[in-house]
C-alpha atoms as a PDB file:
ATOM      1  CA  UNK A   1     -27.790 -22.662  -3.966  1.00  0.00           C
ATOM      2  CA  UNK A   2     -24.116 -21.814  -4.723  1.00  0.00           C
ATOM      3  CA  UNK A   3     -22.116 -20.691  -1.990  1.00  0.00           C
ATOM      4  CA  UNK A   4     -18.814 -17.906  -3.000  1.00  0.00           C
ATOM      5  CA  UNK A   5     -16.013 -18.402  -0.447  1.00  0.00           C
ATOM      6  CA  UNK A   6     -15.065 -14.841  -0.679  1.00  0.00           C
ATOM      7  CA  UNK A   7     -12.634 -14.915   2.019  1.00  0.00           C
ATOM      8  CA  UNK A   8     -10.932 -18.428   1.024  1.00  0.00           C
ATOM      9  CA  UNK A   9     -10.476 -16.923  -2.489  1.00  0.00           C
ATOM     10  CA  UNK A  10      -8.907 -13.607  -1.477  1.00  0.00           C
ATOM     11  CA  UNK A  11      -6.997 -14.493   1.896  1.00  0.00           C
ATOM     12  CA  UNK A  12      -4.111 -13.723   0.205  1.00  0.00           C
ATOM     13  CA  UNK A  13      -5.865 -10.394   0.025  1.00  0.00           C
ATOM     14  CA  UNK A  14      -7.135  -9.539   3.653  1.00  0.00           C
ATOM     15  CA  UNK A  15      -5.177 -12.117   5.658  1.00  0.00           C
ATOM     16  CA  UNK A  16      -1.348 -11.855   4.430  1.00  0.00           C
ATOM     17  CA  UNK A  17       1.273 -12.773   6.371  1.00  0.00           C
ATOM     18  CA  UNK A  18       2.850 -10.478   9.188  1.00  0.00           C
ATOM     19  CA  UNK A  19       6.543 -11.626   8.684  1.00  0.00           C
ATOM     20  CA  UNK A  20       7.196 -10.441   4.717  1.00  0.00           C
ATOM     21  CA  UNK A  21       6.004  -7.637   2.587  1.00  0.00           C
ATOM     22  CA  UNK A  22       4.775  -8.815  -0.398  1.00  0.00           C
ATOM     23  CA  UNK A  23       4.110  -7.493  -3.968  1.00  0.00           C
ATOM     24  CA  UNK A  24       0.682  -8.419  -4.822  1.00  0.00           C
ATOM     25  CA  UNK A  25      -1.433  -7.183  -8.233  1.00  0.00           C
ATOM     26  CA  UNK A  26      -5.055  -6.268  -7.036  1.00  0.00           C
ATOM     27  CA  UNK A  27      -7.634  -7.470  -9.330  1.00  0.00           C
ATOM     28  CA  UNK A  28     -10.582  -5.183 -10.324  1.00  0.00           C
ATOM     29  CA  UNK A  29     -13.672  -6.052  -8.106  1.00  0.00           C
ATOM     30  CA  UNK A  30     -17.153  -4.942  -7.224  1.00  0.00           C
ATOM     31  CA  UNK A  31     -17.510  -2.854  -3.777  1.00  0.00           C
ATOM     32  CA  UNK A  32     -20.502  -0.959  -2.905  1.00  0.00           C
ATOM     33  CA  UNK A  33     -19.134   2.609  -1.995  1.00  0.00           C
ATOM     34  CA  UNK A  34     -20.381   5.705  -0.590  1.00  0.00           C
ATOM     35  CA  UNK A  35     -18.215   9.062   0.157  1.00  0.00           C
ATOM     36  CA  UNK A  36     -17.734  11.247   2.825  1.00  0.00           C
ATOM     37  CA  UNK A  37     -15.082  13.863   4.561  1.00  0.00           C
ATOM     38  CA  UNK A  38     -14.406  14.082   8.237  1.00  0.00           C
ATOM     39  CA  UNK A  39     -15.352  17.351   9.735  1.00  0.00           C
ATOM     40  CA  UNK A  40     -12.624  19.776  10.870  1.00  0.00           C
ATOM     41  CA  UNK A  41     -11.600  18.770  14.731  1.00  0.00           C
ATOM     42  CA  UNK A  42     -13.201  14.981  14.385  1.00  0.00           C
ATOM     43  CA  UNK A  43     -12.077  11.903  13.710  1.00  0.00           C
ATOM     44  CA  UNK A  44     -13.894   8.704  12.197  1.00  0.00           C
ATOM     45  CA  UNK A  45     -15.130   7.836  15.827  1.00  0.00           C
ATOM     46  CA  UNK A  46     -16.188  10.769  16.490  1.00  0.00           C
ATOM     47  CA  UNK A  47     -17.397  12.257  12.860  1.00  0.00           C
ATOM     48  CA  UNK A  48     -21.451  12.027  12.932  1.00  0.00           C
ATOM     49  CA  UNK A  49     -21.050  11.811   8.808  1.00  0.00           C
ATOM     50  CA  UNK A  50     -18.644   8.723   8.708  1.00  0.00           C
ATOM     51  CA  UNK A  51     -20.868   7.051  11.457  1.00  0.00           C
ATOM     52  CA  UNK A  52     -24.157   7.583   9.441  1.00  0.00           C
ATOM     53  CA  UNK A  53     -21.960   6.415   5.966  1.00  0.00           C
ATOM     54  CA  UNK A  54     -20.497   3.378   7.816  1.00  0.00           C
ATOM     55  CA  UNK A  55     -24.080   2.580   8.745  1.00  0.00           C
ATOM     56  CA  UNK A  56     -25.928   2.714   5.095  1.00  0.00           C
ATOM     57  CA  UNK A  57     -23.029   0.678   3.958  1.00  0.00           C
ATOM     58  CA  UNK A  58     -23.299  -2.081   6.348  1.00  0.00           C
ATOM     59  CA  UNK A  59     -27.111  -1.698   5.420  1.00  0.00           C
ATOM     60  CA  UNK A  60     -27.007  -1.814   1.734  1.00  0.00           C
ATOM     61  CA  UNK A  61     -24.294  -4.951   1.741  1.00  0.00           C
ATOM     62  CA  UNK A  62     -26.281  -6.952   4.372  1.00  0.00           C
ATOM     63  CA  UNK A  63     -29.497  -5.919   1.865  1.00  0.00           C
ATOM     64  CA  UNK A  64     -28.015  -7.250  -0.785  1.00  0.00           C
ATOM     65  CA  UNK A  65     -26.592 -10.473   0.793  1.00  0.00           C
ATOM     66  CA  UNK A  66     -30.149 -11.389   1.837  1.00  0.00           C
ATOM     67  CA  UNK A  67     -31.142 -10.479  -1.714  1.00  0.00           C
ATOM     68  CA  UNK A  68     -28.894 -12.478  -3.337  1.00  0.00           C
ATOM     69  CA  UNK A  69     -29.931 -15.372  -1.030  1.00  0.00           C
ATOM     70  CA  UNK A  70     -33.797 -14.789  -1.972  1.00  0.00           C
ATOM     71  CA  UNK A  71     -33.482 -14.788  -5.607  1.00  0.00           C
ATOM     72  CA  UNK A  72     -35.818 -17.191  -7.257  1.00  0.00           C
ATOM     73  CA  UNK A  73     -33.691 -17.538 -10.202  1.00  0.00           C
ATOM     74  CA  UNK A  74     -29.738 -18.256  -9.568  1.00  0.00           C
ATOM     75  CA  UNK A  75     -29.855 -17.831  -6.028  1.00  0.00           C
ATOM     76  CA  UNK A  76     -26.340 -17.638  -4.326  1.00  0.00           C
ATOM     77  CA  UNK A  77     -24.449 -16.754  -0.861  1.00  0.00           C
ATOM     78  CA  UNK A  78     -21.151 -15.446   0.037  1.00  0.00           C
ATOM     79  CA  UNK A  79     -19.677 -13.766   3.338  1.00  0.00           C
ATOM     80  CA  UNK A  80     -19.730  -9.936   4.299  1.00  0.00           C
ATOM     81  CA  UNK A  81     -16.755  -9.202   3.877  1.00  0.00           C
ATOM     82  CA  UNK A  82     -14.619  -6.167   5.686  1.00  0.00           C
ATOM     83  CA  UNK A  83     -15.509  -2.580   5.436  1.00  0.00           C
ATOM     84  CA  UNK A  84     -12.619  -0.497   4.031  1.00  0.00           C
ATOM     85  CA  UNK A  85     -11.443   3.294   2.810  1.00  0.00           C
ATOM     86  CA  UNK A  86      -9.833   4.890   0.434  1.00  0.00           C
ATOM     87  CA  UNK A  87      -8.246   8.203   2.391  1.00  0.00           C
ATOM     88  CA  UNK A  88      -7.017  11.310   1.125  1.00  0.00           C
ATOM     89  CA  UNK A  89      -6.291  15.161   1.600  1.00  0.00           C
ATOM     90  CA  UNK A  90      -7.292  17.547  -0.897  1.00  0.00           C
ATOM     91  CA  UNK A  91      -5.530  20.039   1.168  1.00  0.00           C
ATOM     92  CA  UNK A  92      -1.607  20.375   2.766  1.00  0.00           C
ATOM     93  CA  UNK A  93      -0.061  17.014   3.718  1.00  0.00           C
ATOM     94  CA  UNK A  94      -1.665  13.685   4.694  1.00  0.00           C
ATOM     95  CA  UNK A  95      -1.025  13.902   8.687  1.00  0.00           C
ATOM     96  CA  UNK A  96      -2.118  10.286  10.424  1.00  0.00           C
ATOM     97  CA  UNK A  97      -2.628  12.235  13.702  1.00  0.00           C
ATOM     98  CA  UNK A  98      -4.799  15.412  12.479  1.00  0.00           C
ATOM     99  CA  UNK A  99      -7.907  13.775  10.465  1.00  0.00           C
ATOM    100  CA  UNK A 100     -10.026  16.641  10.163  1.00  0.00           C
ATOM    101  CA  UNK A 101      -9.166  17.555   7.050  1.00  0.00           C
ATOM    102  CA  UNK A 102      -9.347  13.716   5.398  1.00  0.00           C
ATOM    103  CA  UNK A 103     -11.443  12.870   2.724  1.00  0.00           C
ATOM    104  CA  UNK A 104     -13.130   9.166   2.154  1.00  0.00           C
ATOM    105  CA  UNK A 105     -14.602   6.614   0.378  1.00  0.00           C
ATOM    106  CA  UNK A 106     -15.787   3.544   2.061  1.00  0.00           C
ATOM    107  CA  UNK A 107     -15.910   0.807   0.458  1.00  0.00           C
ATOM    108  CA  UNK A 108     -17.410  -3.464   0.972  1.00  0.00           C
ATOM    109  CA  UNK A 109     -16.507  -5.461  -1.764  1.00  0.00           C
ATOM    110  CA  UNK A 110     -18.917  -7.670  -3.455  1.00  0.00           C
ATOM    111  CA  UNK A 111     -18.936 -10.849  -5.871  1.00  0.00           C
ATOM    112  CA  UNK A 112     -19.032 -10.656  -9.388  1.00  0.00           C
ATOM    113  CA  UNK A 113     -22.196 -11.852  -9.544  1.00  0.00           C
ATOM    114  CA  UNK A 114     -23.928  -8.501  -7.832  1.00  0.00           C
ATOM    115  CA  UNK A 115     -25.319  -6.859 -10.909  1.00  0.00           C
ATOM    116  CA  UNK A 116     -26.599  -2.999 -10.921  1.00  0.00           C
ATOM    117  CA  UNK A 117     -29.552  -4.517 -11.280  1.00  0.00           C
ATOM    118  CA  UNK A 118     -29.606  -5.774  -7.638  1.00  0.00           C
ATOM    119  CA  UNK A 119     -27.943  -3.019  -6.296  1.00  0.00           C
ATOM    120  CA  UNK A 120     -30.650  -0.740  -7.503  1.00  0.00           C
ATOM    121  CA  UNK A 121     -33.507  -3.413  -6.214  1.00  0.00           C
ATOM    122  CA  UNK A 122     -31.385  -3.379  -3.102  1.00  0.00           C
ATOM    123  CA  UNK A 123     -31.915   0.752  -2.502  1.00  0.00           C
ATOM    124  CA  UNK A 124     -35.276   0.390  -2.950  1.00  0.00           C
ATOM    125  CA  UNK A 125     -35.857  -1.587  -0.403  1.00  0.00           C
ATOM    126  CA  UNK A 126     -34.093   0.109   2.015  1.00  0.00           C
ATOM    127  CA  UNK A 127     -35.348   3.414   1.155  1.00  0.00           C
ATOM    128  CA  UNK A 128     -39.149   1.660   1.619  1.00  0.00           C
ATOM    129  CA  UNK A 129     -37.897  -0.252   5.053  1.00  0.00           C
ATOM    130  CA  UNK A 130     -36.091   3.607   6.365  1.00  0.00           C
ATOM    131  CA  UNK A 131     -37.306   6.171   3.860  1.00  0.00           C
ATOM    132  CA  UNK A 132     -35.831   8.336   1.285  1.00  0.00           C
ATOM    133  CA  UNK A 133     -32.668   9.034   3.749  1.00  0.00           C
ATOM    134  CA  UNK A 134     -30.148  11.734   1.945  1.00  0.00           C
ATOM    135  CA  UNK A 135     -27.206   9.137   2.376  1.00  0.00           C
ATOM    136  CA  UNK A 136     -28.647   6.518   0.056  1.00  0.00           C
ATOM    137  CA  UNK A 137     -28.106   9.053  -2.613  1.00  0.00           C
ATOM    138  CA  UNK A 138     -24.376   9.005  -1.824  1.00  0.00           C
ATOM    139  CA  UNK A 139     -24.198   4.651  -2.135  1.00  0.00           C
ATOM    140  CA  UNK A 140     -22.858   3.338  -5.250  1.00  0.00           C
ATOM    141  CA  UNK A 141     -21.858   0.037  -7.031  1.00  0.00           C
ATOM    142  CA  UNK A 142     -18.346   0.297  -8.558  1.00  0.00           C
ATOM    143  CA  UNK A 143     -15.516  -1.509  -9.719  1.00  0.00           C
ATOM    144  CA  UNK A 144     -11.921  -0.622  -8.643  1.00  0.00           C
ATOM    145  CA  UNK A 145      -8.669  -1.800  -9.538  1.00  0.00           C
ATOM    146  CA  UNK A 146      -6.595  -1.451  -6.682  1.00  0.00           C
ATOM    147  CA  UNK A 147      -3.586  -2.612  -9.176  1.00  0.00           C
ATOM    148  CA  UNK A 148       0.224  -3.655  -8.383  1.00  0.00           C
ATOM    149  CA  UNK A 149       0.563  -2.948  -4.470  1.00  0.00           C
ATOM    150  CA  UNK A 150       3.290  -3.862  -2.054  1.00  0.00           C
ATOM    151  CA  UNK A 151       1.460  -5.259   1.302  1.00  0.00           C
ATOM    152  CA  UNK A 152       2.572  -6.098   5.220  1.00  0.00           C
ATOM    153  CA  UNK A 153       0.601  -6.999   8.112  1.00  0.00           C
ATOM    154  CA  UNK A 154       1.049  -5.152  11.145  1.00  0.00           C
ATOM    155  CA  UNK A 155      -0.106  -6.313  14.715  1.00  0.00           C
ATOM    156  CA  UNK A 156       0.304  -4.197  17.448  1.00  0.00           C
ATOM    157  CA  UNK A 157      -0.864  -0.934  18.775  1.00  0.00           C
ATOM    158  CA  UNK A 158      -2.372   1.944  17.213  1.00  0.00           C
ATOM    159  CA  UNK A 159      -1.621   4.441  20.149  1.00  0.00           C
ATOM    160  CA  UNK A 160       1.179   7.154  19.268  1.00  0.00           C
ATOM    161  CA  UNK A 161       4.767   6.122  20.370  1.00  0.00           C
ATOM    162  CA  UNK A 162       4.097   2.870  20.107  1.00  0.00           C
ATOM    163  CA  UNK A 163       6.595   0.884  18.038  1.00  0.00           C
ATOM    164  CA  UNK A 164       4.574  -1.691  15.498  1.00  0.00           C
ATOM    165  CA  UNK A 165       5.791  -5.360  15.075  1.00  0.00           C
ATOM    166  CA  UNK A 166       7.040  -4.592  11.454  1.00  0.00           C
ATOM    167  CA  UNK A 167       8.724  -0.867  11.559  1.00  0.00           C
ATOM    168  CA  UNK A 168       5.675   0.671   9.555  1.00  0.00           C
ATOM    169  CA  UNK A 169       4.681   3.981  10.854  1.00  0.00           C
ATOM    170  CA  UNK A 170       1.106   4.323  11.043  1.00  0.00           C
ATOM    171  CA  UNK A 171      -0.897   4.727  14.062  1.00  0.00           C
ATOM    172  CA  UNK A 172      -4.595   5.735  14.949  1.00  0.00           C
ATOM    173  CA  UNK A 173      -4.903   7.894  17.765  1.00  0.00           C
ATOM    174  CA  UNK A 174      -7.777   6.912  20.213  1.00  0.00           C
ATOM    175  CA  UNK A 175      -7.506   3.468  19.137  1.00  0.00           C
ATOM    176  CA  UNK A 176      -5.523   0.882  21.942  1.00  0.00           C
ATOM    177  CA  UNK A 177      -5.035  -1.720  19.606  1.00  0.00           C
ATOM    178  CA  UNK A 178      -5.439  -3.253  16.081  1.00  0.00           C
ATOM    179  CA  UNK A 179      -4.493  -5.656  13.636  1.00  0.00           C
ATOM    180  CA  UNK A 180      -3.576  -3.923  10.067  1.00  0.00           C
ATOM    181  CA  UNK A 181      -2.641  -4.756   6.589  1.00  0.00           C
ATOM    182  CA  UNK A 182      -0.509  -1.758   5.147  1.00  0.00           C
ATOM    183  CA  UNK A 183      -0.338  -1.463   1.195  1.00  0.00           C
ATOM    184  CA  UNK A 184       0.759   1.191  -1.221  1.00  0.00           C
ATOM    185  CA  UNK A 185      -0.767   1.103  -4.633  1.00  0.00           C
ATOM    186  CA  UNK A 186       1.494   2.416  -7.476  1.00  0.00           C
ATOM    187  CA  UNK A 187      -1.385   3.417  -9.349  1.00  0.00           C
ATOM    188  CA  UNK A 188      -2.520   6.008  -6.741  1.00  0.00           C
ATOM    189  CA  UNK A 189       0.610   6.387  -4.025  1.00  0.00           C
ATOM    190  CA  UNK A 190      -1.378   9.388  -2.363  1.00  0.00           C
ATOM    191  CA  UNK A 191      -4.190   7.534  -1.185  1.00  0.00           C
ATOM    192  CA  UNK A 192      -4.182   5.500   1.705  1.00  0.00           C
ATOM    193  CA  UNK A 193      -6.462   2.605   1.724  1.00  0.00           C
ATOM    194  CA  UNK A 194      -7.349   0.928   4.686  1.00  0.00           C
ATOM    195  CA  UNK A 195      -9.303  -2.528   5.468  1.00  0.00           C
ATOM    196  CA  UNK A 196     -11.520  -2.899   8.853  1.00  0.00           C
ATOM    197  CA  UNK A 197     -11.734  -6.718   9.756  1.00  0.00           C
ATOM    198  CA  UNK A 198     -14.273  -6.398  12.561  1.00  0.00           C
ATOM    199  CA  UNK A 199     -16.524  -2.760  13.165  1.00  0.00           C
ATOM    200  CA  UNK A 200     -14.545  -2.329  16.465  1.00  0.00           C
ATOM    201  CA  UNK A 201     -11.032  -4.235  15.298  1.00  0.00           C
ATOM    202  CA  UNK A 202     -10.092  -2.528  12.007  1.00  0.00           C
ATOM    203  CA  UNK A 203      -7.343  -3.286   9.592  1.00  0.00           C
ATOM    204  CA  UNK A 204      -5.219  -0.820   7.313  1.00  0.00           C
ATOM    205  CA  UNK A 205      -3.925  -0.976   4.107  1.00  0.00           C
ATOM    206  CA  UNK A 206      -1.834   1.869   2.741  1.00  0.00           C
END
């Protein structure tokens, strides 16, 4: 069986280092997505939505993992890798402290070797294990090109008035501490993306 050392090949990706900011060019890559908005006077820990679309993600990429693992033809392993987002307003200014009016898309990338194929098989069998739940309708297999980015790592605090370790500016209320990656994409400045590495521990990239 052939093993993918997803997070050997793209440390450089999801575990830069916290003393420079570096330019980095973000290759196109597979992620199973699904989107979402968080409801006025929530936030993502409190938003019933993004819990039940962080859920059916996990679901579908640990689905497919085992999937890939099963094949009887080509079979092949790799690592889940870290949940992330894509975050936006559609509406006024992007305000770090006031999320209820934030669109999403979260995102898991995926090897190459996922097909749409196995995505769809994947669905199937989730929708048989859980039923026809409305969210499935909202997962999808795309690729995205994150492009030329300039990337830091920040650890430290998410709380409000709380200086980071590397003078960036971005803090999530509710949260006492984190470990973040913050990027900014010149293909899409007005997006902020940002990179969980645990569930409860996330990371950011803007």
């Amino acid at each position: 069986m052939q093993t993918l050392d997803l997070k050997k090949d793209l440390k450089y990706l999801y575990q830069p280092s916290a003393k420079k900011i570096e330019v980095v060019d973000v290759p196109a890559m597979n992620f199973v997505m699904i989107d979402g908005a968080i409801q006025p006077g929530e936030k993502p820990g409190t938003s019933p939505l993004f819990q039940e679309n962080m859920g059916v993600l996990y679901s579908a990429a640990y689905t497919l993992k085992f999937a890939a693992k099963q094949r009887k033809q080509e079979p092949f392993d790799y690592p889940l890798m870290a949940s992330e987002g894509l975050w936006w307003v559609e509406d006024g200014l992007f305000d770090i402290t006031q999320p209820g009016n934030w669109k999403y898309t979260l995102m898991i990338v995926q090897p190459d070797l996922v097909t749409p194929e196995m995505f769809a098989e994947a669905l199937a069998q989730l929708r048989k294990k859980k039923g026809d739940q409305p969210a499935f309708a909202r997962l999808r297999l795309e690729r995205f090109h994150e492009g030329l980015c300039v990337q830091t790592l920040h650890v430290g605090p998410y709380a409000p008035n709380q200086p980071p370790s590397n003078g960036c500016a971005l803090s999530w209320p509710g949260t006492a501490c984190a470990t973040w990656l913050a990027r900014r994409s010149a293909r899409a400045a007005n997006i902020m993306k940002s990179t969980w590495a645990t569930r409860c521990a996330p990371t950011r990239r803007n």
